[in-house]
N, C-alpha and C. Protein backbone atom coordinates (compact mmCIF):
# COMPACT_ATOMS: atom_id res chain seq x y z
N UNK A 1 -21.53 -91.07 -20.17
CA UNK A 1 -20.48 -91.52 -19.31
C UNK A 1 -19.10 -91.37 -19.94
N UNK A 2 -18.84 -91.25 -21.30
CA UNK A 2 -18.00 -91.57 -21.76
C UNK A 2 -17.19 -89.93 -21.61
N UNK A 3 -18.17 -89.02 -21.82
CA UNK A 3 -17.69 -87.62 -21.66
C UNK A 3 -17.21 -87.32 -20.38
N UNK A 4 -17.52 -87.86 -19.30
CA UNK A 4 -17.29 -87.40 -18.33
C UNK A 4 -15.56 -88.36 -17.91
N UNK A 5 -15.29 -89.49 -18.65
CA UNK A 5 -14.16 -90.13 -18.49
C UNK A 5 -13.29 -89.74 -19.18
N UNK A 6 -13.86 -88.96 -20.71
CA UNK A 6 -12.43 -88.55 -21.62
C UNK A 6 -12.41 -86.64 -20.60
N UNK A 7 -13.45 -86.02 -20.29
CA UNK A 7 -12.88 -84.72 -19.49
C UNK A 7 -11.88 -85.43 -18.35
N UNK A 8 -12.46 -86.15 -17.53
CA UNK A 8 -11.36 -86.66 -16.62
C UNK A 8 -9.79 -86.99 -16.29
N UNK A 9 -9.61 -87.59 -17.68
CA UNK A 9 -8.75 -87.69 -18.41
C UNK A 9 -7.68 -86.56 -18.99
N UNK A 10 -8.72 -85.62 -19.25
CA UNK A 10 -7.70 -84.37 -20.24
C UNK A 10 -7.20 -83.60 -19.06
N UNK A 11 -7.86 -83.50 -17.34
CA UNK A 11 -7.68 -83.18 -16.73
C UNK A 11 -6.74 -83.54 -16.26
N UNK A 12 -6.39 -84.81 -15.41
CA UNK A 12 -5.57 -85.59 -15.47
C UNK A 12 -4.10 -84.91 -15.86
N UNK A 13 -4.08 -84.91 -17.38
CA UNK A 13 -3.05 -84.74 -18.26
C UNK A 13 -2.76 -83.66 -18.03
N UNK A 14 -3.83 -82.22 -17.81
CA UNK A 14 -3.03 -80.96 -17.36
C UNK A 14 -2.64 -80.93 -16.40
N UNK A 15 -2.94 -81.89 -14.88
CA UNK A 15 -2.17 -81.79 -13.93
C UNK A 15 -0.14 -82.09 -14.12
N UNK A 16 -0.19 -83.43 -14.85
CA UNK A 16 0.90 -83.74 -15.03
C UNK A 16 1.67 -82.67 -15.87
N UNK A 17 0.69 -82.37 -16.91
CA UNK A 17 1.27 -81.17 -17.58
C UNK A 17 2.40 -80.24 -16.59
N UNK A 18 1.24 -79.58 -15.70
CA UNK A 18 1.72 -78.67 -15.02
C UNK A 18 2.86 -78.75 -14.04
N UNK A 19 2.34 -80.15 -12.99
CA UNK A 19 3.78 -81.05 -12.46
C UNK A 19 5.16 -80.82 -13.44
N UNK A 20 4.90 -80.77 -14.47
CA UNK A 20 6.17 -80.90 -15.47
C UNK A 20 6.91 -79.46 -15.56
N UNK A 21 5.76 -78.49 -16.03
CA UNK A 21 6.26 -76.82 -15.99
C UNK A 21 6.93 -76.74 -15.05
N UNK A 22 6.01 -77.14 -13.96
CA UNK A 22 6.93 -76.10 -12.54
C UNK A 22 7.53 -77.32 -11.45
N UNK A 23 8.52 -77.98 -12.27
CA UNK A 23 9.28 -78.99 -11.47
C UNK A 23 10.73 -78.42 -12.16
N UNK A 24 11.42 -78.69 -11.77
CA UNK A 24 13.06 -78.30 -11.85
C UNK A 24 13.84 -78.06 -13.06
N UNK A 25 13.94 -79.20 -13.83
CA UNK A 25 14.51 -78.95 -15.36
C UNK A 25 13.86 -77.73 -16.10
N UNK A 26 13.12 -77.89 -16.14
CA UNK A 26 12.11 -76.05 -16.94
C UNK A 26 12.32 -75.49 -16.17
N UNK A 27 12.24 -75.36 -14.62
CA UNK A 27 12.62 -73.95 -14.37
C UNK A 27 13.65 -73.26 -14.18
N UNK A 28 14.57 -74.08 -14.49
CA UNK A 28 15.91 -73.78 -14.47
C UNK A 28 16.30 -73.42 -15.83
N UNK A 29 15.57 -73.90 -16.70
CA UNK A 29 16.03 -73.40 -18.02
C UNK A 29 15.73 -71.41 -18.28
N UNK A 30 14.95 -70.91 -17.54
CA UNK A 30 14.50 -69.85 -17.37
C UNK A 30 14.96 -69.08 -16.40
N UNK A 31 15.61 -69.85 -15.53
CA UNK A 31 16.30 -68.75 -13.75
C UNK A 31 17.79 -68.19 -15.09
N UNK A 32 17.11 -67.38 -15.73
CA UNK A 32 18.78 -66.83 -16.26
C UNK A 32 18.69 -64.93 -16.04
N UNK A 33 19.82 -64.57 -16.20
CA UNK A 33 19.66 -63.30 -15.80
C UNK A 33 18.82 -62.17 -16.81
N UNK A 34 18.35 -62.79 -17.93
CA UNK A 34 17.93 -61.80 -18.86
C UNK A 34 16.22 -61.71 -18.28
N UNK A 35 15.55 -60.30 -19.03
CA UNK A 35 14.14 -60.01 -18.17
C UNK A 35 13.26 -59.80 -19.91
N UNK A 36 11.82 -59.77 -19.47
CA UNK A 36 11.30 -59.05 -20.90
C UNK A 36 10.13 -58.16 -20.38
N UNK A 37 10.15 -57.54 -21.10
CA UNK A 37 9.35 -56.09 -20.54
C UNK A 37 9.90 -55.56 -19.32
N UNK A 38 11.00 -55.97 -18.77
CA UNK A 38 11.45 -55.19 -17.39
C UNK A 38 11.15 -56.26 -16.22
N UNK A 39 10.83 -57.97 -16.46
CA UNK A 39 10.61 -58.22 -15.53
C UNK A 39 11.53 -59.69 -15.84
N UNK A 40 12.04 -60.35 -14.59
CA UNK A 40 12.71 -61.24 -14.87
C UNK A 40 12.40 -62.35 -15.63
N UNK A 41 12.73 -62.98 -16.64
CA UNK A 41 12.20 -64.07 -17.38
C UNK A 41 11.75 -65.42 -17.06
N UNK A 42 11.94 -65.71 -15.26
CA UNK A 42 11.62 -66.58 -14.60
C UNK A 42 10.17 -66.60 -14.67
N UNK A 43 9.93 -65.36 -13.98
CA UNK A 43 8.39 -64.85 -13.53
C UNK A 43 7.53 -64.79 -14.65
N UNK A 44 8.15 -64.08 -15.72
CA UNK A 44 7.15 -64.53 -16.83
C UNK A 44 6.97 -65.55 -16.90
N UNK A 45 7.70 -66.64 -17.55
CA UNK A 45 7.35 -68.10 -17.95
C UNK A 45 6.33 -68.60 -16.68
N UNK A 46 6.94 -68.30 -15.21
CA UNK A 46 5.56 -68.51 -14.25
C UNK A 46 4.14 -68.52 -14.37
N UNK A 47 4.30 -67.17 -14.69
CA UNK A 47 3.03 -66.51 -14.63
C UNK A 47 2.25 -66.53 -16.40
N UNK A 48 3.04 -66.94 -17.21
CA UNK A 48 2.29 -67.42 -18.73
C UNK A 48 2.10 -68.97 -18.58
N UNK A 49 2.65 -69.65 -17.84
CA UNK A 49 2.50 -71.04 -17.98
C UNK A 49 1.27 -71.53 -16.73
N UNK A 50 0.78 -70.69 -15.87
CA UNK A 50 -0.07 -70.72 -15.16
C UNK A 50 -1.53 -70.39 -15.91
N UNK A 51 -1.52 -69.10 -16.58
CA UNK A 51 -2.50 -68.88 -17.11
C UNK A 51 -3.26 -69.45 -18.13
N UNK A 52 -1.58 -70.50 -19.21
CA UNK A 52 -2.35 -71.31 -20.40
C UNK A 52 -2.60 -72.63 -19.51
N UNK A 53 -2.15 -72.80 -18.10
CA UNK A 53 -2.99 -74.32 -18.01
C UNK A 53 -4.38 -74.01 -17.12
N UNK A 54 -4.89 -72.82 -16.83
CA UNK A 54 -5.92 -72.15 -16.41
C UNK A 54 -6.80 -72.29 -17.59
N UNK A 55 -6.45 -71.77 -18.85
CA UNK A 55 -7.42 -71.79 -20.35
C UNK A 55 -7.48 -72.57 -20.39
N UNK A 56 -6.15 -73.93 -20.69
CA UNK A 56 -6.44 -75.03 -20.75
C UNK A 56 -7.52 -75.96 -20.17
N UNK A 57 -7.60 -75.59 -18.80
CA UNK A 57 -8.51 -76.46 -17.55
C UNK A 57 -9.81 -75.71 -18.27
N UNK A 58 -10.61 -74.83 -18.22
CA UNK A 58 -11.40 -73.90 -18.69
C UNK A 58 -12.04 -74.66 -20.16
N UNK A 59 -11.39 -75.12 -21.08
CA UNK A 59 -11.44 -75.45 -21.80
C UNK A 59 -12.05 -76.60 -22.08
N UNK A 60 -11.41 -77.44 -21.37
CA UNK A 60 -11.45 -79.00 -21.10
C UNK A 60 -12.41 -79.41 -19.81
N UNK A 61 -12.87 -78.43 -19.55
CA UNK A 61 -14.19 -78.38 -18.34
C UNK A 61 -15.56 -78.05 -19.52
N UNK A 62 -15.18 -77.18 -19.97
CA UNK A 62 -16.83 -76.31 -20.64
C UNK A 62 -17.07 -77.44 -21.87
N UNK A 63 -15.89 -78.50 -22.32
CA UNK A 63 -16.50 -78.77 -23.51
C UNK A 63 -17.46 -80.33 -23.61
């Protein structure tokens, strides 16, 4: 029981996590005009901060 309350938990925490990434103050720190690899630096941080709370969830599910 106890495993299934501390996964619950870590879950939990990546939601808020993520609430946090993609709420206003961070993403504004990134809406700037510079790009990397050719693509705007918004979209990256999007699309990298999606995928580590994807591993993250992944993670904190399998263990």
């Amino acid at each position: 029981m106890e495993r299934d309350e501390a996964k619950g938990q870590r879950l939990v925490a990546l939601f808020i996590l993520g609430c946090l990434l993609f709420n206003y103050p961070v993403l504004s720190l990134f809406n700037v005009s510079g790009d990397a690899f050719g693509v705007p630096l918004l979209y990256v941080f999007i699309f990298a901060a999606w995928a580590v709370l994807i591993a993250l969830m992944a993670l904190a599910v399998e263990r």
